[in-house]
PDB file of N, CA and C in Angstrom:
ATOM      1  N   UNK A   1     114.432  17.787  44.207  1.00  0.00           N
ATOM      2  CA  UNK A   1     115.747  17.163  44.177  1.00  0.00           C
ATOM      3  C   UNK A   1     116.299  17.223  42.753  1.00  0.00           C
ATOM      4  N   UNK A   2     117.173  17.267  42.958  1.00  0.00           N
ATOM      5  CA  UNK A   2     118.270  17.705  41.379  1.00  0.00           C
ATOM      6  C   UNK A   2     119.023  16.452  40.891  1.00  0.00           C
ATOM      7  N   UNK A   3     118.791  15.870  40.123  1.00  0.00           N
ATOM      8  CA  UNK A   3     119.777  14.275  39.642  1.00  0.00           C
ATOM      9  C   UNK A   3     119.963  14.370  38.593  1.00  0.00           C
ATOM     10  N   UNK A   4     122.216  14.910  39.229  1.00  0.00           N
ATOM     11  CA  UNK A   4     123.166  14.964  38.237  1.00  0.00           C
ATOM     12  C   UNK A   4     123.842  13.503  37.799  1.00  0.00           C
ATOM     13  N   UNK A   5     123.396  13.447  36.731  1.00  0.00           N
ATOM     14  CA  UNK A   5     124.754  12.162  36.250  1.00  0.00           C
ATOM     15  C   UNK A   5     126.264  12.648  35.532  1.00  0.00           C
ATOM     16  N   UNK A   6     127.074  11.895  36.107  1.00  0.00           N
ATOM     17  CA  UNK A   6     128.578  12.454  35.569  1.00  0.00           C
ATOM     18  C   UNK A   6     128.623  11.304  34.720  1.00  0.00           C
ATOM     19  N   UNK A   7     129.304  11.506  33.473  1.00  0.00           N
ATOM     20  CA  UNK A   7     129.824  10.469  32.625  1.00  0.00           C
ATOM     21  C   UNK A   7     130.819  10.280  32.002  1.00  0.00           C
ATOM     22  N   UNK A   8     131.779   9.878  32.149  1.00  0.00           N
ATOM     23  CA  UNK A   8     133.419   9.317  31.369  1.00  0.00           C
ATOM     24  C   UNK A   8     133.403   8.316  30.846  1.00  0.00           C
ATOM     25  N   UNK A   9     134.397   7.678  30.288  1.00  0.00           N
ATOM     26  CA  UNK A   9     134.721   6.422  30.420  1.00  0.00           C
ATOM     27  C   UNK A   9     134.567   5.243  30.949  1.00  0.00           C
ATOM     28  N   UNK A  10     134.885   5.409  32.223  1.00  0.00           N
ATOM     29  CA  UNK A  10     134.765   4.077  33.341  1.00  0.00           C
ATOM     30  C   UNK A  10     134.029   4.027  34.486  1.00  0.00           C
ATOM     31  N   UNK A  11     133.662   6.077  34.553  1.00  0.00           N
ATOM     32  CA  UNK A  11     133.110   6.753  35.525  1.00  0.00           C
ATOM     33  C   UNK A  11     134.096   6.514  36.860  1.00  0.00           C
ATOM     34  N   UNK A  12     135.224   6.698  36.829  1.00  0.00           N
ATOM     35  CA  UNK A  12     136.382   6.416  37.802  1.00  0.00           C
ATOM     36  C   UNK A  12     136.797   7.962  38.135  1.00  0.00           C
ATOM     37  N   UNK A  13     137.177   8.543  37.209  1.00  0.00           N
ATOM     38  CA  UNK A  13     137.879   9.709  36.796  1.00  0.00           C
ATOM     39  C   UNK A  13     135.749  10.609  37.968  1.00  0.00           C
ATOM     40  N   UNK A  14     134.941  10.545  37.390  1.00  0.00           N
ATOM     41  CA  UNK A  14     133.924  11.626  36.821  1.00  0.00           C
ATOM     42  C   UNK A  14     133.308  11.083  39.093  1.00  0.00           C
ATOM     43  N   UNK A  15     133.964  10.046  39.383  1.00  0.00           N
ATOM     44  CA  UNK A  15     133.500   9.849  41.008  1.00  0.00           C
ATOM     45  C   UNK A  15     134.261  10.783  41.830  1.00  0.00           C
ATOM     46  N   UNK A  16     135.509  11.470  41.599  1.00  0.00           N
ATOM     47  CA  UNK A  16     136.172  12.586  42.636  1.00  0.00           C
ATOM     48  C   UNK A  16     135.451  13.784  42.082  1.00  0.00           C
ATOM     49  N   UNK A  17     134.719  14.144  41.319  1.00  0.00           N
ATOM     50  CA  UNK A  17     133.949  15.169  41.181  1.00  0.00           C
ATOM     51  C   UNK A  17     132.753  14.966  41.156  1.00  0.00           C
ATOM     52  N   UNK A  18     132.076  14.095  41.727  1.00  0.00           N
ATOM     53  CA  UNK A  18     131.128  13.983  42.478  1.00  0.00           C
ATOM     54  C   UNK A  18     130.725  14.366  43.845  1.00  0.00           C
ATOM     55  N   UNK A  19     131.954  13.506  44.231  1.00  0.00           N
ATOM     56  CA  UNK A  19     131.661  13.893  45.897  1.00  0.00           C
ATOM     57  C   UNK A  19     131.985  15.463  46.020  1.00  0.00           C
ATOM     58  N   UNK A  20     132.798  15.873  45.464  1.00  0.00           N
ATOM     59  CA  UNK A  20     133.003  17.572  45.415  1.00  0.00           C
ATOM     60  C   UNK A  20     131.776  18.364  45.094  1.00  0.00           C
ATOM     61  N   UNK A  21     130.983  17.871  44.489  1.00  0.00           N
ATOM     62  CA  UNK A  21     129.445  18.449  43.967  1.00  0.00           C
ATOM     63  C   UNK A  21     128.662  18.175  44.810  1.00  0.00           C
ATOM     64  N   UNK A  22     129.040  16.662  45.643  1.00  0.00           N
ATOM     65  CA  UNK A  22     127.430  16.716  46.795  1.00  0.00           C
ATOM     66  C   UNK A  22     128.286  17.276  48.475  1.00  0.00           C
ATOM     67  N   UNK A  23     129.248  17.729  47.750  1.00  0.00           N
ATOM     68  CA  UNK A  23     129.634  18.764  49.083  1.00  0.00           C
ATOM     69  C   UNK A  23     129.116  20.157  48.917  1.00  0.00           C
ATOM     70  N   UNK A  24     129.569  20.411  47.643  1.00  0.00           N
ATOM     71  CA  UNK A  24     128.993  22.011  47.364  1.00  0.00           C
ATOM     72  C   UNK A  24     127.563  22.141  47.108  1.00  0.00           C
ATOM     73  N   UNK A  25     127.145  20.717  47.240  1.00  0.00           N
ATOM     74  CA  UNK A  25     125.401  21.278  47.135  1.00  0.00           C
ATOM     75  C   UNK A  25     124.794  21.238  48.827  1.00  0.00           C
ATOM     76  N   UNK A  26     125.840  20.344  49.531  1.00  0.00           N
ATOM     77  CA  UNK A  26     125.107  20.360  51.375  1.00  0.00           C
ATOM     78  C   UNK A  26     125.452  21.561  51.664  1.00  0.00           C
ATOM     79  N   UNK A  27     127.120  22.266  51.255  1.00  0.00           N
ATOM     80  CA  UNK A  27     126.771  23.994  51.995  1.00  0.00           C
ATOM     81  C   UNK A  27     125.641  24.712  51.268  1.00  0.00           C
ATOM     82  N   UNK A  28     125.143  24.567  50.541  1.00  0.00           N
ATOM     83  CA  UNK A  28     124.183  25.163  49.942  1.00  0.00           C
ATOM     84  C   UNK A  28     122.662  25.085  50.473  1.00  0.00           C
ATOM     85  N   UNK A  29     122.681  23.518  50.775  1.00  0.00           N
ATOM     86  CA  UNK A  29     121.198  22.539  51.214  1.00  0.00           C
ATOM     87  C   UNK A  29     120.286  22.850  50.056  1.00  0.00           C
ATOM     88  N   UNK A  30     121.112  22.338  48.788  1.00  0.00           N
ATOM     89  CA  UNK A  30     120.624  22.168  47.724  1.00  0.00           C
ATOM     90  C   UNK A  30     120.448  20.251  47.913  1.00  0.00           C
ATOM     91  N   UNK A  31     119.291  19.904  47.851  1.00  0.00           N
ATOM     92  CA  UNK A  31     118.884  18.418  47.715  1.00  0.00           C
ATOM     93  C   UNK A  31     119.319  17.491  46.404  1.00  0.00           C
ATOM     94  N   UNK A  32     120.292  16.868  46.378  1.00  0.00           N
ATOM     95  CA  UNK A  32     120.759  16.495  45.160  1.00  0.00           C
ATOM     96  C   UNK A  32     121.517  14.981  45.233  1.00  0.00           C
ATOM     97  N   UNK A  33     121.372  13.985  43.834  1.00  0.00           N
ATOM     98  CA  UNK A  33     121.634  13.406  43.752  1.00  0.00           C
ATOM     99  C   UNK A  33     122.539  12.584  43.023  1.00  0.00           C
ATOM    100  N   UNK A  34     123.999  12.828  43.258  1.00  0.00           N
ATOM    101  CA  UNK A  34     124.675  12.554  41.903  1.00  0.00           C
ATOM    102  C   UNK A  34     125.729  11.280  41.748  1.00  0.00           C
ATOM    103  N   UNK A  35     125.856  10.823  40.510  1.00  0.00           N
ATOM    104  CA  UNK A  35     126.360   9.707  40.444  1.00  0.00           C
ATOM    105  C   UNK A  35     126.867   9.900  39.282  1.00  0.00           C
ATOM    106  N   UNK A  36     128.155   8.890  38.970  1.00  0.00           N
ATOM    107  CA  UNK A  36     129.394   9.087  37.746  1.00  0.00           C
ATOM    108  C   UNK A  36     129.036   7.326  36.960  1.00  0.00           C
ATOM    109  N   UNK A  37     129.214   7.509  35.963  1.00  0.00           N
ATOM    110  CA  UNK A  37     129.140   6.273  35.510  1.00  0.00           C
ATOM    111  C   UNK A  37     129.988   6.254  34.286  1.00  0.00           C
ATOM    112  N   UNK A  38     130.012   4.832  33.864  1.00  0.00           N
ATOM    113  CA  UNK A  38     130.633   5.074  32.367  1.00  0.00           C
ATOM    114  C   UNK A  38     129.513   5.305  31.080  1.00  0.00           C
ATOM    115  N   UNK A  39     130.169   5.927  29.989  1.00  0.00           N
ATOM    116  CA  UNK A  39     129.015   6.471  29.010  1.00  0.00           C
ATOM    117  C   UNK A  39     128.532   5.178  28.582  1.00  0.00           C
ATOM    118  N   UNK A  40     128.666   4.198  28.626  1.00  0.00           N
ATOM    119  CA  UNK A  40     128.126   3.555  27.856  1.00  0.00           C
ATOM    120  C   UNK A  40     126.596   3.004  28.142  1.00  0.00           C
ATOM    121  N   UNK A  41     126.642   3.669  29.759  1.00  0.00           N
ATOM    122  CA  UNK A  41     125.621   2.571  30.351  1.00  0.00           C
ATOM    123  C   UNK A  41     125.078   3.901  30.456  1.00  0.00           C
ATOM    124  N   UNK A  42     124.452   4.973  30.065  1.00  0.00           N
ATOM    125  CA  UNK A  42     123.471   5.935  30.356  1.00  0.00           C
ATOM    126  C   UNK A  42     122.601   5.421  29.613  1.00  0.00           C
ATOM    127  N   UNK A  43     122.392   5.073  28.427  1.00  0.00           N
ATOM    128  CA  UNK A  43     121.048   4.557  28.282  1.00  0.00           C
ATOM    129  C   UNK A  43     120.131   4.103  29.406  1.00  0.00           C
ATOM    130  N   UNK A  44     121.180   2.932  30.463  1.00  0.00           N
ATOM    131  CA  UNK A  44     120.306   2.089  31.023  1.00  0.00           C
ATOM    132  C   UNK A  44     119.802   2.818  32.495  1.00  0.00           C
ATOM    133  N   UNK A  45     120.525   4.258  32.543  1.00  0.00           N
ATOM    134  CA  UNK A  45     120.086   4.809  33.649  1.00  0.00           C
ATOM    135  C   UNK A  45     119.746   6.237  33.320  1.00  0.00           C
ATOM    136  N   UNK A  46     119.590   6.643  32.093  1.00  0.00           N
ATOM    137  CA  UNK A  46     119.240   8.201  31.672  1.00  0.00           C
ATOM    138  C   UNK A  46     117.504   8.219  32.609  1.00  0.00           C
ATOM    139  N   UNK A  47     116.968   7.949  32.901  1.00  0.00           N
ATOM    140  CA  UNK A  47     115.860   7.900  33.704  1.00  0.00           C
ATOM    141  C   UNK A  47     115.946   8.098  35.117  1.00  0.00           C
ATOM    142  N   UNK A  48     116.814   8.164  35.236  1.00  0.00           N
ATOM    143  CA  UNK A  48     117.359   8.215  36.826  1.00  0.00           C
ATOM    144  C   UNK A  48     118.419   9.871  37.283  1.00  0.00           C
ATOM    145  N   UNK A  49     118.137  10.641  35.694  1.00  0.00           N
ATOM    146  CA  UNK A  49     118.975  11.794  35.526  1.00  0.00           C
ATOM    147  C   UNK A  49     118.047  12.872  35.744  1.00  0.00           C
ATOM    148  N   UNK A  50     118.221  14.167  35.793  1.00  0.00           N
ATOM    149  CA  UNK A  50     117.934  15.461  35.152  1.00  0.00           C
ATOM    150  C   UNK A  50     118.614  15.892  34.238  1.00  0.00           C
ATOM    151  N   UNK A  51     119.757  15.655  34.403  1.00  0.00           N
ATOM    152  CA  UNK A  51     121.250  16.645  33.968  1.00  0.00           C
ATOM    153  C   UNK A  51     121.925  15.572  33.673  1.00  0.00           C
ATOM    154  N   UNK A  52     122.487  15.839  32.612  1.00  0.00           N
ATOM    155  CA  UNK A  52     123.780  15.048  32.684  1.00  0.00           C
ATOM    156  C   UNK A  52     125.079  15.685  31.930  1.00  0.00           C
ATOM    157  N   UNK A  53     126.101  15.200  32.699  1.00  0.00           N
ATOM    158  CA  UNK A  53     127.591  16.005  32.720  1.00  0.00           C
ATOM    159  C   UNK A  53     128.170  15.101  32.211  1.00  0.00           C
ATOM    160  N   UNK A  54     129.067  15.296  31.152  1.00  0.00           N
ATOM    161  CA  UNK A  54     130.287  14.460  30.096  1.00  0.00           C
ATOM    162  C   UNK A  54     131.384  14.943  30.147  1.00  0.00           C
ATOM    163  N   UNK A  55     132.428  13.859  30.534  1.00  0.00           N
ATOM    164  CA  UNK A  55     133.749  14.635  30.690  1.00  0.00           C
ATOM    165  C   UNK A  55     134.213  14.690  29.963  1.00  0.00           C
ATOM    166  N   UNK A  56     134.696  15.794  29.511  1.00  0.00           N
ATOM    167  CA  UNK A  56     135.657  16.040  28.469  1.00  0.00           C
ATOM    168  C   UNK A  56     136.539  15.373  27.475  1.00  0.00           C
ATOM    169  N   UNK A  57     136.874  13.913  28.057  1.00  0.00           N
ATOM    170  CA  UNK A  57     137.789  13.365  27.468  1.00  0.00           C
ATOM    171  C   UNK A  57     136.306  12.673  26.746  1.00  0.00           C
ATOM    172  N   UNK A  58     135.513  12.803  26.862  1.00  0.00           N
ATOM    173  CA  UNK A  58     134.477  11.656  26.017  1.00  0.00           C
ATOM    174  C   UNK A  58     133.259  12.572  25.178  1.00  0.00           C
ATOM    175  N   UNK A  59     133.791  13.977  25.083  1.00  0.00           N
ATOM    176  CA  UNK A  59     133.471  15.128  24.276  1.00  0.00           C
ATOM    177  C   UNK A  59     132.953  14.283  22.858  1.00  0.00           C
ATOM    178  N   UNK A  60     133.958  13.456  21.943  1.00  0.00           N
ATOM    179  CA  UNK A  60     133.301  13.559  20.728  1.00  0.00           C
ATOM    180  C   UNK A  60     131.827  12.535  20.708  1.00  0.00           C
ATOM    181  N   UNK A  61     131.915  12.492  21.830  1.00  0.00           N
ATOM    182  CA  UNK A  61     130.367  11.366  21.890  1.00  0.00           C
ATOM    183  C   UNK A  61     129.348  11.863  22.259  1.00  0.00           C
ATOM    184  N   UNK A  62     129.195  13.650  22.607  1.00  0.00           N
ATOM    185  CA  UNK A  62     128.270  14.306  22.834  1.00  0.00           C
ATOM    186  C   UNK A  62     126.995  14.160  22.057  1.00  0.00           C
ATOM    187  N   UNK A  63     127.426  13.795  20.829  1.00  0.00           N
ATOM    188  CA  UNK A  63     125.941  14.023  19.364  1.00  0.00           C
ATOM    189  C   UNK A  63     125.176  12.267  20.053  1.00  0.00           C
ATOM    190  N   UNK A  64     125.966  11.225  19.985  1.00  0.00           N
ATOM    191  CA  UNK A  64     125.552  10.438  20.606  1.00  0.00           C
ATOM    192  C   UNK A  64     124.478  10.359  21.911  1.00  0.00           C
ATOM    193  N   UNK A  65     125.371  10.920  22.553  1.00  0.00           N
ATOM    194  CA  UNK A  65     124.683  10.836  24.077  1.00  0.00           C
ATOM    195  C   UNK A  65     123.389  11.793  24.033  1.00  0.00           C
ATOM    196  N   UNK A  66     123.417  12.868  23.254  1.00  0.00           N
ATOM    197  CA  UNK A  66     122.430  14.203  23.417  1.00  0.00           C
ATOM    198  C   UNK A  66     121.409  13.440  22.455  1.00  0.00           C
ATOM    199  N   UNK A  67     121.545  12.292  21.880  1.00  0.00           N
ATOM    200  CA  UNK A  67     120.194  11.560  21.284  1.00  0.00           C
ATOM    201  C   UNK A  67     119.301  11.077  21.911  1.00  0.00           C
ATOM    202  N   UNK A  68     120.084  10.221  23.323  1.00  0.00           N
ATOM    203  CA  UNK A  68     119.632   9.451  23.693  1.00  0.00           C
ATOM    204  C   UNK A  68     119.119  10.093  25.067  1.00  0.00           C
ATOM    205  N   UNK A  69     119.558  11.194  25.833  1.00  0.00           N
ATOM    206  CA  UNK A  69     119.231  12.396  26.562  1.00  0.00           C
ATOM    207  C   UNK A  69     118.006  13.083  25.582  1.00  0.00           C
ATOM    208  N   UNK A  70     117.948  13.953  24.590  1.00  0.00           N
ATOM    209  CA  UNK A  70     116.630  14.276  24.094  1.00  0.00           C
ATOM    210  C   UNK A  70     115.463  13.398  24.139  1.00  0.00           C
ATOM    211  N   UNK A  71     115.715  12.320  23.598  1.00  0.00           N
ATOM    212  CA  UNK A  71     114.670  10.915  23.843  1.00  0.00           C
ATOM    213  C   UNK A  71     113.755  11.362  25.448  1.00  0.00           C
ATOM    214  N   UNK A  72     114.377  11.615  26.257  1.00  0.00           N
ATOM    215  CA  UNK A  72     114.075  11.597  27.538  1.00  0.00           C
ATOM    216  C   UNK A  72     114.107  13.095  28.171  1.00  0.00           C
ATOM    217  N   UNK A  73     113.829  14.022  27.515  1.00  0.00           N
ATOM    218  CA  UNK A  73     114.076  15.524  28.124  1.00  0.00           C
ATOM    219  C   UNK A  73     114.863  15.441  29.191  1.00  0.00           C
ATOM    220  N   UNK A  74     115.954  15.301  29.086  1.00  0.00           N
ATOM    221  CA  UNK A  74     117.309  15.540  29.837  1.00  0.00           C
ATOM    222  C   UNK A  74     118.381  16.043  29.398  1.00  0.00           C
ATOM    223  N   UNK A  75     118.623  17.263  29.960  1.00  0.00           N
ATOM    224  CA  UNK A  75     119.980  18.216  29.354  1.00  0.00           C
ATOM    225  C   UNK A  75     120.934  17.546  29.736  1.00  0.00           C
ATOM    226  N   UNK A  76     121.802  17.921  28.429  1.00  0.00           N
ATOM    227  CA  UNK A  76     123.116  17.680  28.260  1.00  0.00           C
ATOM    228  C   UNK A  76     124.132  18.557  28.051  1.00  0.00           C
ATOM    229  N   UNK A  77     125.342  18.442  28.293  1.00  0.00           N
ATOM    230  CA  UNK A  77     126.619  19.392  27.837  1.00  0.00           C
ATOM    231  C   UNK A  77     128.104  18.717  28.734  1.00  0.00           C
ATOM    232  N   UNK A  78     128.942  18.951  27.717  1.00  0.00           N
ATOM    233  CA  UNK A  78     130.393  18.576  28.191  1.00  0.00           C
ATOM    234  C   UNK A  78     130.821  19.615  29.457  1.00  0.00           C
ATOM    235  N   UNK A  79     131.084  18.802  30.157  1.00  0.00           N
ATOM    236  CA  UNK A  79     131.829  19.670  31.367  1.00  0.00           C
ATOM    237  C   UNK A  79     132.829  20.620  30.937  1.00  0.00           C
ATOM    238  N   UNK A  80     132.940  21.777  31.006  1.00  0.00           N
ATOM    239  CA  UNK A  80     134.584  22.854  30.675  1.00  0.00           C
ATOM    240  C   UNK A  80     135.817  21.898  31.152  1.00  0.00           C
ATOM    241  N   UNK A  81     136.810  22.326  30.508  1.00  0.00           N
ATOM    242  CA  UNK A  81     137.994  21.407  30.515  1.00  0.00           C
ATOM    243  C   UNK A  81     138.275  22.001  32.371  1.00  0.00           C
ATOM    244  N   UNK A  82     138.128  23.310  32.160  1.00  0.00           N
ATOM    245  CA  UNK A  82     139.025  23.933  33.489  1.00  0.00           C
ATOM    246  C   UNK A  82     137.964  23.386  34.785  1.00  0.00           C
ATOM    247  N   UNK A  83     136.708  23.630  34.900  1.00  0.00           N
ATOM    248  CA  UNK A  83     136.003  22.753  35.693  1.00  0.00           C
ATOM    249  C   UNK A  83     136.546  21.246  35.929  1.00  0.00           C
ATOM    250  N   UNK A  84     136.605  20.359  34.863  1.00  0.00           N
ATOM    251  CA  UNK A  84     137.408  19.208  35.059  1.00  0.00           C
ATOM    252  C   UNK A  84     138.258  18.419  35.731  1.00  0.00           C
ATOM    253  N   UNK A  85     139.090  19.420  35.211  1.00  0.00           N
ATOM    254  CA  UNK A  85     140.802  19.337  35.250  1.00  0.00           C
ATOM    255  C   UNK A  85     141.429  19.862  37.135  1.00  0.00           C
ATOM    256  N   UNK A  86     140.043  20.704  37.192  1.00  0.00           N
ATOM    257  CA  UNK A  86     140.737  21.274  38.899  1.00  0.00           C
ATOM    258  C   UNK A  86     139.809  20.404  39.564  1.00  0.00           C
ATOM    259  N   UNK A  87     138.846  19.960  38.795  1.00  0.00           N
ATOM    260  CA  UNK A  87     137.689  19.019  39.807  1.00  0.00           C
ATOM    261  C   UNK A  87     136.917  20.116  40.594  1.00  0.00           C
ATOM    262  N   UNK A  88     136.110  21.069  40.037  1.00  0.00           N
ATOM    263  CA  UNK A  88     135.633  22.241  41.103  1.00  0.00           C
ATOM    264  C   UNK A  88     134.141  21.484  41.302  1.00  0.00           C
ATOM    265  N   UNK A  89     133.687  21.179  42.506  1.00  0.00           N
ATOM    266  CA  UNK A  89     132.837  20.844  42.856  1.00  0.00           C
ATOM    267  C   UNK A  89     131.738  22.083  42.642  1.00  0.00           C
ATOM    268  N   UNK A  90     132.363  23.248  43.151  1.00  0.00           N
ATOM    269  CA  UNK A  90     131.169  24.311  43.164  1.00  0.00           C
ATOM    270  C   UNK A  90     130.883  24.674  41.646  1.00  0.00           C
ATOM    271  N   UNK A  91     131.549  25.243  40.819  1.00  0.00           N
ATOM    272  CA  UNK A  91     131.562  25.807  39.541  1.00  0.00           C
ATOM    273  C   UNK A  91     130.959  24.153  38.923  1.00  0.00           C
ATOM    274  N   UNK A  92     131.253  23.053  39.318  1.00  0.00           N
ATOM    275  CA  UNK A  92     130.330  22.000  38.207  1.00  0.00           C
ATOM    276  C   UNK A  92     129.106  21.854  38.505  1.00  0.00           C
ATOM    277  N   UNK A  93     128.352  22.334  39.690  1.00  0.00           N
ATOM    278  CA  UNK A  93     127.056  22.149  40.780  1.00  0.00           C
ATOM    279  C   UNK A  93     126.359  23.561  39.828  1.00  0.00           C
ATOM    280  N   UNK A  94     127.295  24.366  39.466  1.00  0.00           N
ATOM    281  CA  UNK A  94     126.602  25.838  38.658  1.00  0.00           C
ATOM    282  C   UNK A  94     126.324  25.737  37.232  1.00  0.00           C
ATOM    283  N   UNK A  95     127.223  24.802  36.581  1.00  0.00           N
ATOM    284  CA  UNK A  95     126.897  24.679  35.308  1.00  0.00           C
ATOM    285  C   UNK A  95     125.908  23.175  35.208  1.00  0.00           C
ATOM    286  N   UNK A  96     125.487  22.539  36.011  1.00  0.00           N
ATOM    287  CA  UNK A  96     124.505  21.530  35.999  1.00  0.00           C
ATOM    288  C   UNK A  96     123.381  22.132  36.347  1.00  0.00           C
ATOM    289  N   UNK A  97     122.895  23.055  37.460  1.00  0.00           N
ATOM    290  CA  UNK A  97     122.288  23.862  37.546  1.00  0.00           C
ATOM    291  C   UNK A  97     121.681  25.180  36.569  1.00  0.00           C
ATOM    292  N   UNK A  98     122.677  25.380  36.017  1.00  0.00           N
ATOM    293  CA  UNK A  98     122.356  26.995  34.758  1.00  0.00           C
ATOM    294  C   UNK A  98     121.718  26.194  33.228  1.00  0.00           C
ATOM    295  N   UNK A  99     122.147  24.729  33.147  1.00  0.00           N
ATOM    296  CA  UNK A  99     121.645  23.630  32.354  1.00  0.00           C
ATOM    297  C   UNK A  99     120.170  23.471  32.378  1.00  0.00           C
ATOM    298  N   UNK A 100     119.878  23.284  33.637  1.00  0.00           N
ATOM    299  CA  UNK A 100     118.852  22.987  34.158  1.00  0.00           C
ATOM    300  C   UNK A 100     117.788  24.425  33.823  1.00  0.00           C
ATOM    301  N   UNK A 101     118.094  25.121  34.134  1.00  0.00           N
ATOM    302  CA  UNK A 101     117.163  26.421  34.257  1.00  0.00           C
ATOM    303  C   UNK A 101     117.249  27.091  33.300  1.00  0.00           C
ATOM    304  N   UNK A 102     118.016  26.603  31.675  1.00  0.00           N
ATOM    305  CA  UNK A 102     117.958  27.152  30.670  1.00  0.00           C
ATOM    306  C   UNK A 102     116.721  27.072  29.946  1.00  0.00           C
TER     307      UNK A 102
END
């Protein structure tokens, strides 16, 4: 099983591209588990990740977050703006995935 965390702000914005990701992972019957939260609270659930996805608008907090993700061998990286911005469920399921298998 694959457990993506999405992270924004309020995790409001980073929940409609969620459900778009655990759609594009059932046509797949890729086993996966994903959830959006706000950044602040990954500390208290980076254990509950593989992956974790940062939205863009919360980009300059990457050095932050990738501290507290290394702590715990869990990849990190900002979501692409254009992934984002269209909400592509499939293309964000590929770059959480290509994360993963780097």
């Amino acid at each position: 099983m694959v457990r993506i965390l999405l992270a924004c702000c309020g995790g409001m914005s980073s929940s409609i591209l969620v459900n778009k990701i655990v759609v594009a992972a059932e046509k797949r019957h890729i086993e996966c588990n994903v959830f959006a939260i706000a950044e602040s609270l990954i500390p208290e659930r980076i254990n509950e990740a593989d992956v974790v996805l940062i939205g863009p608008q919360v980009r300059y907090m990457l050095t932050k977050i990738k501290q507290v993700c290394d702590e715990h061998n869990v990849v990190v990286d900002v979501i692409p703006m254009q992934i984002y911005g269209l909400m592509d469920g499939e293309k964000a399921l590929d770059f959480a995935l290509d994360l993963l298998n780097k």
